[in-house]
ModelCIF file with pLDDT and N, C-alpha, C, O atoms, coordinates in Angstrom:
data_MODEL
#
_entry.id   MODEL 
#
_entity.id                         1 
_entity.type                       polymer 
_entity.pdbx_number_of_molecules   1 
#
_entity_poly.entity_id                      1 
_entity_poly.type                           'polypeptide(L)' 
_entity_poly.nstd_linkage                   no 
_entity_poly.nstd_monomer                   no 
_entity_poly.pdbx_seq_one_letter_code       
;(UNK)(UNK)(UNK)(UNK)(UNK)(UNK)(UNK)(UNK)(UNK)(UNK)(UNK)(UNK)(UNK)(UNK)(UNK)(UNK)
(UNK)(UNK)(UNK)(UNK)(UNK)(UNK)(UNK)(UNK)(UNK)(UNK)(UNK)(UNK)(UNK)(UNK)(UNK)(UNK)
;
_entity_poly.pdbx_seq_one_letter_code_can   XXXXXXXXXXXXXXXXXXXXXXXXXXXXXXXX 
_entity_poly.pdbx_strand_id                 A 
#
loop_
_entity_poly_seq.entity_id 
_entity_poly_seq.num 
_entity_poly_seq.mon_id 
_entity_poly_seq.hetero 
1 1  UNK n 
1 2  UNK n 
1 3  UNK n 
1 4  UNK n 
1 5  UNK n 
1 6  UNK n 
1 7  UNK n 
1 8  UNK n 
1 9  UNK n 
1 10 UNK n 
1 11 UNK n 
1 12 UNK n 
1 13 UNK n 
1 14 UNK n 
1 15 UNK n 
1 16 UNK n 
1 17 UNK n 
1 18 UNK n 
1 19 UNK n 
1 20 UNK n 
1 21 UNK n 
1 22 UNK n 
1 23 UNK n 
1 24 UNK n 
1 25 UNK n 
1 26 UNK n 
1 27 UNK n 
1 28 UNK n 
1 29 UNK n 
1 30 UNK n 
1 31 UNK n 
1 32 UNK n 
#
_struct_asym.id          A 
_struct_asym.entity_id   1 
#
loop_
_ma_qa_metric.id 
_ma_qa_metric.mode 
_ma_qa_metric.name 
_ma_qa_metric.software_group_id 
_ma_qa_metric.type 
1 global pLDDT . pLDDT 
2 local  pLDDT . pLDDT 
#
_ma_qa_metric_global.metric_id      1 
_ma_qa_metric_global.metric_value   96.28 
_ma_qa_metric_global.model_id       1 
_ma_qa_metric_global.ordinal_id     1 
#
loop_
_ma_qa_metric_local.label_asym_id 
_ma_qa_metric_local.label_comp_id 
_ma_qa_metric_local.label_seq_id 
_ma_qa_metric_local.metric_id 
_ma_qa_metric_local.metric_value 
_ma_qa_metric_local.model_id 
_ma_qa_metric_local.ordinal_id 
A UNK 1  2 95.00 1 1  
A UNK 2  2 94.00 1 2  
A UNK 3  2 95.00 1 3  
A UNK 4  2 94.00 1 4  
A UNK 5  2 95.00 1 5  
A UNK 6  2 95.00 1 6  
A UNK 7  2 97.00 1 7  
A UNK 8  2 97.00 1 8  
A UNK 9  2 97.00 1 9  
A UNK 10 2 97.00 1 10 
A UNK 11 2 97.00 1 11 
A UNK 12 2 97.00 1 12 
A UNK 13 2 98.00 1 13 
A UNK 14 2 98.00 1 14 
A UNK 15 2 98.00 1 15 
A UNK 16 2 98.00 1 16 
A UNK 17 2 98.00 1 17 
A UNK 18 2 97.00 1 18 
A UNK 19 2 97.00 1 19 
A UNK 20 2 97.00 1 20 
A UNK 21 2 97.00 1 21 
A UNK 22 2 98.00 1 22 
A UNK 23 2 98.00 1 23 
A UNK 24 2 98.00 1 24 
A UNK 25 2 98.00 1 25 
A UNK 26 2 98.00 1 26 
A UNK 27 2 98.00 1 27 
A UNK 28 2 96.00 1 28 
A UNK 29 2 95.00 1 29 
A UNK 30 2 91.00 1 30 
A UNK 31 2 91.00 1 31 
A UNK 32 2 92.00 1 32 
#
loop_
_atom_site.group_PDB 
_atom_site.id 
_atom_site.type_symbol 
_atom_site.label_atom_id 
_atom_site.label_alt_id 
_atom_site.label_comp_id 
_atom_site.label_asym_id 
_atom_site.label_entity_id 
_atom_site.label_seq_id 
_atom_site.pdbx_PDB_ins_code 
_atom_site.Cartn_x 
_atom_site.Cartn_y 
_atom_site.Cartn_z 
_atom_site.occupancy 
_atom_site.B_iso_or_equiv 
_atom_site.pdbx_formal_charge 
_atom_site.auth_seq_id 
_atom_site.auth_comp_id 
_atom_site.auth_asym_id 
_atom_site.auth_atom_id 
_atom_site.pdbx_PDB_model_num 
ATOM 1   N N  . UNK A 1 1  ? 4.153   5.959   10.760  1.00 95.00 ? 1  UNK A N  1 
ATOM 2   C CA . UNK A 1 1  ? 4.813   6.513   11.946  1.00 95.00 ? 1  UNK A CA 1 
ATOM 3   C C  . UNK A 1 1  ? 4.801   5.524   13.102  1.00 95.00 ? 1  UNK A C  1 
ATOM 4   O O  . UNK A 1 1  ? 5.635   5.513   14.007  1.00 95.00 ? 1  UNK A O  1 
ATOM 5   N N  . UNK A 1 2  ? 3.603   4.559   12.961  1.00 94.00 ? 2  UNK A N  1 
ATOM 6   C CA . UNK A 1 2  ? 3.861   3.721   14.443  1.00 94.00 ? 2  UNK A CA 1 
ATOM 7   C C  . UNK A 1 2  ? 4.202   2.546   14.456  1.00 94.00 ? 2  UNK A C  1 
ATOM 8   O O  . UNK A 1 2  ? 4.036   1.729   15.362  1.00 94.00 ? 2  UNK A O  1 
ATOM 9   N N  . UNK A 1 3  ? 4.954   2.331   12.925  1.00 95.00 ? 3  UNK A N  1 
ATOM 10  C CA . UNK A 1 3  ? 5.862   1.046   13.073  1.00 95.00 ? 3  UNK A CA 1 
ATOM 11  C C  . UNK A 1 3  ? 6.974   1.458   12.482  1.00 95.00 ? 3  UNK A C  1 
ATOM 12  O O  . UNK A 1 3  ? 7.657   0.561   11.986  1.00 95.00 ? 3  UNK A O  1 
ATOM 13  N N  . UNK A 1 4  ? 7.482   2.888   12.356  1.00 94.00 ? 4  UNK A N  1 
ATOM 14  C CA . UNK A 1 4  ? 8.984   3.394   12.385  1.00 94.00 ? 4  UNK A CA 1 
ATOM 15  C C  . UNK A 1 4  ? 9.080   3.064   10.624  1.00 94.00 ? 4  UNK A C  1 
ATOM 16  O O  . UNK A 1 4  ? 10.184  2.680   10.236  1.00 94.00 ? 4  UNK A O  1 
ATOM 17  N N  . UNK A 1 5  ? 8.271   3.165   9.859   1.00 95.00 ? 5  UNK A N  1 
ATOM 18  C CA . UNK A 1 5  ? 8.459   2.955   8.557   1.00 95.00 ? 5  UNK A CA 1 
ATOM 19  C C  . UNK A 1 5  ? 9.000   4.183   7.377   1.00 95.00 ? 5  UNK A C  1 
ATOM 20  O O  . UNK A 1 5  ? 8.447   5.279   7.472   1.00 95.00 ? 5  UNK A O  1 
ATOM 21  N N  . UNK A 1 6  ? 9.809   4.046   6.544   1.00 95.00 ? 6  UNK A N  1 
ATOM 22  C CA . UNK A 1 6  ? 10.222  5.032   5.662   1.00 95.00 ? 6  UNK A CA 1 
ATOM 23  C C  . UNK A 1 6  ? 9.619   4.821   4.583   1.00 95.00 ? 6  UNK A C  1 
ATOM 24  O O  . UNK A 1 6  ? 10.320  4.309   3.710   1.00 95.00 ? 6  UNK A O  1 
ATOM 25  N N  . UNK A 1 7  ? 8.374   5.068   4.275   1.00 97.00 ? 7  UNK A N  1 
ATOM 26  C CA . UNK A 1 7  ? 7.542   4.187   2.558   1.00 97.00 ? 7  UNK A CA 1 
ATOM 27  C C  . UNK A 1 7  ? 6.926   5.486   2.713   1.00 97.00 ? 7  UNK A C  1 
ATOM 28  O O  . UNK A 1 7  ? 6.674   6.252   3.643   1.00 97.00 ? 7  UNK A O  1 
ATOM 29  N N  . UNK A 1 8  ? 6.742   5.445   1.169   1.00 97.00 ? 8  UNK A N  1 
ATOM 30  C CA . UNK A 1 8  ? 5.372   6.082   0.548   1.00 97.00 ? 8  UNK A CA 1 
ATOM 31  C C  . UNK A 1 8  ? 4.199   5.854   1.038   1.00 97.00 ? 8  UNK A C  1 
ATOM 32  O O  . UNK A 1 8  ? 4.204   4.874   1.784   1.00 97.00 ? 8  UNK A O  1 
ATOM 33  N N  . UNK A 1 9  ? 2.920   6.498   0.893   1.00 97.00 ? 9  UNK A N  1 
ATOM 34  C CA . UNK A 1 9  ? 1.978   6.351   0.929   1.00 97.00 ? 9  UNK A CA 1 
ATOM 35  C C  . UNK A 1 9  ? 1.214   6.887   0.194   1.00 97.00 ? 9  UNK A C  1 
ATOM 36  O O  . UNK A 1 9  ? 1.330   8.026   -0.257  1.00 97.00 ? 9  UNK A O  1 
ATOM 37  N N  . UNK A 1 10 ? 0.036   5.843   -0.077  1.00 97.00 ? 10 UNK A N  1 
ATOM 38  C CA . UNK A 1 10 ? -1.073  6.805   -1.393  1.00 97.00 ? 10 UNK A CA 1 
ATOM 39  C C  . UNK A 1 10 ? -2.187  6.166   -0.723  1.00 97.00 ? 10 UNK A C  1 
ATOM 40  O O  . UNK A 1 10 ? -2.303  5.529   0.325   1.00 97.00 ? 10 UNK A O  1 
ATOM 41  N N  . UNK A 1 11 ? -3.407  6.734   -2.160  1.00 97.00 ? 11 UNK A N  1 
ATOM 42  C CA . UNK A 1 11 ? -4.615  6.653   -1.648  1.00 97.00 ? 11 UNK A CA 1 
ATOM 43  C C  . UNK A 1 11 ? -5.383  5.378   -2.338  1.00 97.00 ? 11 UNK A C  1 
ATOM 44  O O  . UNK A 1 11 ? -6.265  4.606   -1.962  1.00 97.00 ? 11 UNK A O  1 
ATOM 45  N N  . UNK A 1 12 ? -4.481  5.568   -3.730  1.00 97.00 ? 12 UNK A N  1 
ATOM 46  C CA . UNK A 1 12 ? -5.184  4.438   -4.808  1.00 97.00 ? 12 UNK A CA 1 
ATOM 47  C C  . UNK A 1 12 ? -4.049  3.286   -5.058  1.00 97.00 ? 12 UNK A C  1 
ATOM 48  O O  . UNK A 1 12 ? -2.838  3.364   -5.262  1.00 97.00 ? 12 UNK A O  1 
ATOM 49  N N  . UNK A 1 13 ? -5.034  2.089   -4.945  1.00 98.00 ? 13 UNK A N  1 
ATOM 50  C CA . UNK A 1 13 ? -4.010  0.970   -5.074  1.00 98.00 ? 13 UNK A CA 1 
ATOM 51  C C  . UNK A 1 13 ? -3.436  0.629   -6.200  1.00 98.00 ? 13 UNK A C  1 
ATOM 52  O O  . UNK A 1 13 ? -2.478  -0.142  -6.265  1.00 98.00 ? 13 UNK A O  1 
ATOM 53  N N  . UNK A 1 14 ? -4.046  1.244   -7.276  1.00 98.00 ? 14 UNK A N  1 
ATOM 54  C CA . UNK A 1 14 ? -3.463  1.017   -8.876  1.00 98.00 ? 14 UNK A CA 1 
ATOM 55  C C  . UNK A 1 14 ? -2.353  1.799   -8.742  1.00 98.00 ? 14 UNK A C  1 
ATOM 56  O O  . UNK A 1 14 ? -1.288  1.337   -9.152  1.00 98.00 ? 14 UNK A O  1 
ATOM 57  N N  . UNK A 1 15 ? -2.369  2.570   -8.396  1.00 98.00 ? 15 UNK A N  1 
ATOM 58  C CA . UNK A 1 15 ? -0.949  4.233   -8.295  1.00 98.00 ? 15 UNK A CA 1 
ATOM 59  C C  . UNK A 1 15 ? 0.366   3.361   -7.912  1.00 98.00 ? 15 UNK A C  1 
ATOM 60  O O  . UNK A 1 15 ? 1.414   3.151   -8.524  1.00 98.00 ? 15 UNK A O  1 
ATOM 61  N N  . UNK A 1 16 ? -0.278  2.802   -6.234  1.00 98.00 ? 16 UNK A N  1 
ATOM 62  C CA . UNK A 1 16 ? 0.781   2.666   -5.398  1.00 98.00 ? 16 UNK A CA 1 
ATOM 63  C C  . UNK A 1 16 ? 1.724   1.039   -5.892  1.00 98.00 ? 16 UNK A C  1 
ATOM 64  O O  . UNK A 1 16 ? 2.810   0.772   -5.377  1.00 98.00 ? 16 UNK A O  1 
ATOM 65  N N  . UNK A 1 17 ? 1.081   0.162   -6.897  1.00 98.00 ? 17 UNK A N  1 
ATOM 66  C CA . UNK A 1 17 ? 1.406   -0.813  -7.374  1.00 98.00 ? 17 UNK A CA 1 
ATOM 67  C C  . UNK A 1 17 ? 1.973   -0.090  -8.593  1.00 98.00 ? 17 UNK A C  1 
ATOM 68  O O  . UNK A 1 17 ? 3.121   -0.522  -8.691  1.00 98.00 ? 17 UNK A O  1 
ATOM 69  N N  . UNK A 1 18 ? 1.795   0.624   -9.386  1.00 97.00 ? 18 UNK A N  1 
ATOM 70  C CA . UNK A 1 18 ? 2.444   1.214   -10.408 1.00 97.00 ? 18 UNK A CA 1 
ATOM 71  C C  . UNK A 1 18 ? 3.962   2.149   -9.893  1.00 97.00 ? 18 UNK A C  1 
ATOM 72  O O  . UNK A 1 18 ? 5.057   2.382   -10.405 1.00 97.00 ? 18 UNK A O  1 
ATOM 73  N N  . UNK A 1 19 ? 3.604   2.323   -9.225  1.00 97.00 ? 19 UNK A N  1 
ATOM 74  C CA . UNK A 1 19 ? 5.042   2.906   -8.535  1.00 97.00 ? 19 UNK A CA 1 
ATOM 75  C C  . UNK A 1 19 ? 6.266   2.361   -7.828  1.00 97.00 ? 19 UNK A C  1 
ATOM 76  O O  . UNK A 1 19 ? 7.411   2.812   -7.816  1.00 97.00 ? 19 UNK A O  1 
ATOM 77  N N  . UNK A 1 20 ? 5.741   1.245   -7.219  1.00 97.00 ? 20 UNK A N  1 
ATOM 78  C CA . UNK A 1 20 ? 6.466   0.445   -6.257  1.00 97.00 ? 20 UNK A CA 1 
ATOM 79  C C  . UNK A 1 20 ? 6.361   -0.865  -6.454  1.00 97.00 ? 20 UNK A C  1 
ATOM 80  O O  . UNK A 1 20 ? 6.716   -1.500  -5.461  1.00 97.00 ? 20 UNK A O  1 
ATOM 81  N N  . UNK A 1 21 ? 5.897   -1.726  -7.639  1.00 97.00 ? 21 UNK A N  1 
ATOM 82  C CA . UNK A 1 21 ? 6.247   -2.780  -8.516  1.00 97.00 ? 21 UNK A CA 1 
ATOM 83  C C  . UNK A 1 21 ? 6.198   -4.134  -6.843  1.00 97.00 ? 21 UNK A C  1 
ATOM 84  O O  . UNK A 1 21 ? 7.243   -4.660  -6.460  1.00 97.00 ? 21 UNK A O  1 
ATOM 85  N N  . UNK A 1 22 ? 5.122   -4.358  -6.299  1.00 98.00 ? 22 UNK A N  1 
ATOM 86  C CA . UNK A 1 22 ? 5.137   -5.148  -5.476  1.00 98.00 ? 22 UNK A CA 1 
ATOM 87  C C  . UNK A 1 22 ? 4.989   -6.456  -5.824  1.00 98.00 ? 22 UNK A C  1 
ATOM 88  O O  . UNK A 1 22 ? 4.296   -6.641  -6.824  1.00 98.00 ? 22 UNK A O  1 
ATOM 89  N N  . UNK A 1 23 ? 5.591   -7.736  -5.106  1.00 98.00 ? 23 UNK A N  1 
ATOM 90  C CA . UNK A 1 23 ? 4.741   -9.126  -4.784  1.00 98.00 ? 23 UNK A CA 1 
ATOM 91  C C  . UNK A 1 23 ? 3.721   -9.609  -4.601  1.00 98.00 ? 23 UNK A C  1 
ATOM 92  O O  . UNK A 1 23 ? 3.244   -10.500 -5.304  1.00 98.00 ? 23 UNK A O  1 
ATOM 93  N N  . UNK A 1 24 ? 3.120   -9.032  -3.471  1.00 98.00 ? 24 UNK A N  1 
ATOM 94  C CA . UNK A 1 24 ? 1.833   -9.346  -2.667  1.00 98.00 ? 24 UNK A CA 1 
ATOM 95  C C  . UNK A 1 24 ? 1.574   -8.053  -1.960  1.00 98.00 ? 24 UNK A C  1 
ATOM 96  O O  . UNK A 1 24 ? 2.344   -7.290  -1.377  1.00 98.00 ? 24 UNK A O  1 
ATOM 97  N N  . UNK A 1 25 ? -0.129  -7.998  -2.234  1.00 98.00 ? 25 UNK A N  1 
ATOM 98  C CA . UNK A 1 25 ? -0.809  -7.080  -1.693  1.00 98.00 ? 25 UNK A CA 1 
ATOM 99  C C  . UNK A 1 25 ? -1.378  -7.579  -0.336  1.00 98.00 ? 25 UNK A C  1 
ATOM 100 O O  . UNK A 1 25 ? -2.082  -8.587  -0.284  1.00 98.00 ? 25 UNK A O  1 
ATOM 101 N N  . UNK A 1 26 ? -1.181  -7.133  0.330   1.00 98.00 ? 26 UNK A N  1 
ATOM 102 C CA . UNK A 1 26 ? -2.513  -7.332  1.992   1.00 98.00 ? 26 UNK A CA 1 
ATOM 103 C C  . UNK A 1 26 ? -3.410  -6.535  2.002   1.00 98.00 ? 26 UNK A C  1 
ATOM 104 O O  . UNK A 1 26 ? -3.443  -5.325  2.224   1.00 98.00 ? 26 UNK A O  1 
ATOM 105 N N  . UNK A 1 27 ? -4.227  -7.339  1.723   1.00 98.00 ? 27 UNK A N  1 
ATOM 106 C CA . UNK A 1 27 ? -6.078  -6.366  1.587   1.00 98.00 ? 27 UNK A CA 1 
ATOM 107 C C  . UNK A 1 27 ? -6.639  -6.830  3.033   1.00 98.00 ? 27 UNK A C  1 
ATOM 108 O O  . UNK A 1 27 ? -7.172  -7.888  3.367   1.00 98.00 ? 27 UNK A O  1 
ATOM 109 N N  . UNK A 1 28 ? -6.236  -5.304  4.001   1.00 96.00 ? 28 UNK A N  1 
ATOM 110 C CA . UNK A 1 28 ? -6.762  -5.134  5.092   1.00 96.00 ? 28 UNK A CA 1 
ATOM 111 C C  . UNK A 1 28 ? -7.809  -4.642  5.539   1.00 96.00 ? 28 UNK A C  1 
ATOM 112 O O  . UNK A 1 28 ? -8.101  -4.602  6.734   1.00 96.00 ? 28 UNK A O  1 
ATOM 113 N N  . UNK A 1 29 ? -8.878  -3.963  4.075   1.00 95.00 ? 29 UNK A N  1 
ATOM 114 C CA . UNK A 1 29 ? -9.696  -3.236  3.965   1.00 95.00 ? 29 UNK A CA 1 
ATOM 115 C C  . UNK A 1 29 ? -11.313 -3.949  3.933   1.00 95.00 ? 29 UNK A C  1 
ATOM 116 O O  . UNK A 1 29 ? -11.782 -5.060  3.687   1.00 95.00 ? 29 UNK A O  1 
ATOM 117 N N  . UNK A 1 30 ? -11.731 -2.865  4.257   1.00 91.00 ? 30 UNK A N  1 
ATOM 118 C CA . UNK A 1 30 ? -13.505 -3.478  4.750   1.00 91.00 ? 30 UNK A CA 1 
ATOM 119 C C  . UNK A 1 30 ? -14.261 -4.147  3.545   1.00 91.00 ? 30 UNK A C  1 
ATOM 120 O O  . UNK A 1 30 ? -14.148 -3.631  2.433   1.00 91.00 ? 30 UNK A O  1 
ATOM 121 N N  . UNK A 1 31 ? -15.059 -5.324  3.725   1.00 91.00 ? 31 UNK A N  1 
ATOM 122 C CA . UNK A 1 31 ? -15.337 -6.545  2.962   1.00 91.00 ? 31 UNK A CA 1 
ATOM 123 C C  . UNK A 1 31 ? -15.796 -5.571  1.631   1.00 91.00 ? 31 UNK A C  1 
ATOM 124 O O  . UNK A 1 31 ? -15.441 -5.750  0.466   1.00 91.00 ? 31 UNK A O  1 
ATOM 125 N N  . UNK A 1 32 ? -16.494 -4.724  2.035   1.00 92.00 ? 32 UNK A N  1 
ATOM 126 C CA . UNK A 1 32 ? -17.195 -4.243  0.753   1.00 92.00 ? 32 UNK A CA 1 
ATOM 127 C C  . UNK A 1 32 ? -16.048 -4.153  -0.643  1.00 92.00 ? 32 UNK A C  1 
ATOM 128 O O  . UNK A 1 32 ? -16.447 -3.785  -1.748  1.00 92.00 ? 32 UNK A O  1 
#
């Protein structure tokens, strides 16, 4: 919503790569 985007969203990154067949991931997520 606060960059005006029309995408999906999920919770699991295997799902959301199985669905939407991406390039590159951006792992913005905490080191652990």
């Amino acid at each position: 919503s606060r960059h005006g985007l029309d995408v999906p969203v999920f919770t699991h990154l295997a799902e959301a790569i199985r669905q939407t067949k991406p390039d590159i991931v951006f792992d913005i997520t905490i080191p652990d």
